[in-house]
Protein backbone atom coordinates (compact mmCIF):
# COMPACT_ATOMS: atom_id res chain seq x y z
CA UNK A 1 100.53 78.63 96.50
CA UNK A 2 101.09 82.18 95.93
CA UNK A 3 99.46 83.95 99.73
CA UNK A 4 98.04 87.39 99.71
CA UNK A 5 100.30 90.21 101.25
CA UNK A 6 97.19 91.73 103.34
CA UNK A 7 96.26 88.92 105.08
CA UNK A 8 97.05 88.95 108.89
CA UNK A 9 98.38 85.92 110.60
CA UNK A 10 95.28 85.51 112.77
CA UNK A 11 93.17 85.29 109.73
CA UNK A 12 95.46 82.87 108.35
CA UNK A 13 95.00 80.58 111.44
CA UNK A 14 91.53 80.87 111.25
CA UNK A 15 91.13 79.87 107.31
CA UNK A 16 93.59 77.14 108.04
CA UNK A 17 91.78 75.48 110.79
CA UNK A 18 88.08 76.04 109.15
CA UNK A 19 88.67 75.24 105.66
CA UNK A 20 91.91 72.48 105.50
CA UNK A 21 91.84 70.89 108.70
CA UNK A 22 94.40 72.00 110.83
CA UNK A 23 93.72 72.87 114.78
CA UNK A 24 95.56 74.87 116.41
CA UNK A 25 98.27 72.89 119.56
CA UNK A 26 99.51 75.44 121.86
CA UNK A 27 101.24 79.25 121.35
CA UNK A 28 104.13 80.93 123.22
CA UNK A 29 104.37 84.41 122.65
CA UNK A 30 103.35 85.19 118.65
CA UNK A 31 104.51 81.54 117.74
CA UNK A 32 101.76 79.39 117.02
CA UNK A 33 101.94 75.58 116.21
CA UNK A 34 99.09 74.04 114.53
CA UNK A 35 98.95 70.13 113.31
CA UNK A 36 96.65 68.28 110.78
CA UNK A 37 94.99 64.71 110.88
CA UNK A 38 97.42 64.41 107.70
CA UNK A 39 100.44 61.58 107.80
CA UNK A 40 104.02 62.55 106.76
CA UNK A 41 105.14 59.96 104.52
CA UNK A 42 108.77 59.47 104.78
């Protein structure tokens, strides 16, 4: 999936966790670590 260039990472976030499920798990500084319901399969 191709992302547009003019999209801040905020915004990104926020699509992310309204529209595919993720929520966000903690921050430090400007890193951000979100996880999904979703299993890895190995």
């Amino acid at each position: 999936m191709k992302l547009p260039r003019d999209l801040r990472g905020a915004e990104l976030i926020k699509l992310l966790c309204k529209h595919f499920g993720y929520r966000r798990v903690n921050q430090e500084g400007s890193h951000v670590i979100l996880e999904t319901g979703e299993l890895r399969q190995h």
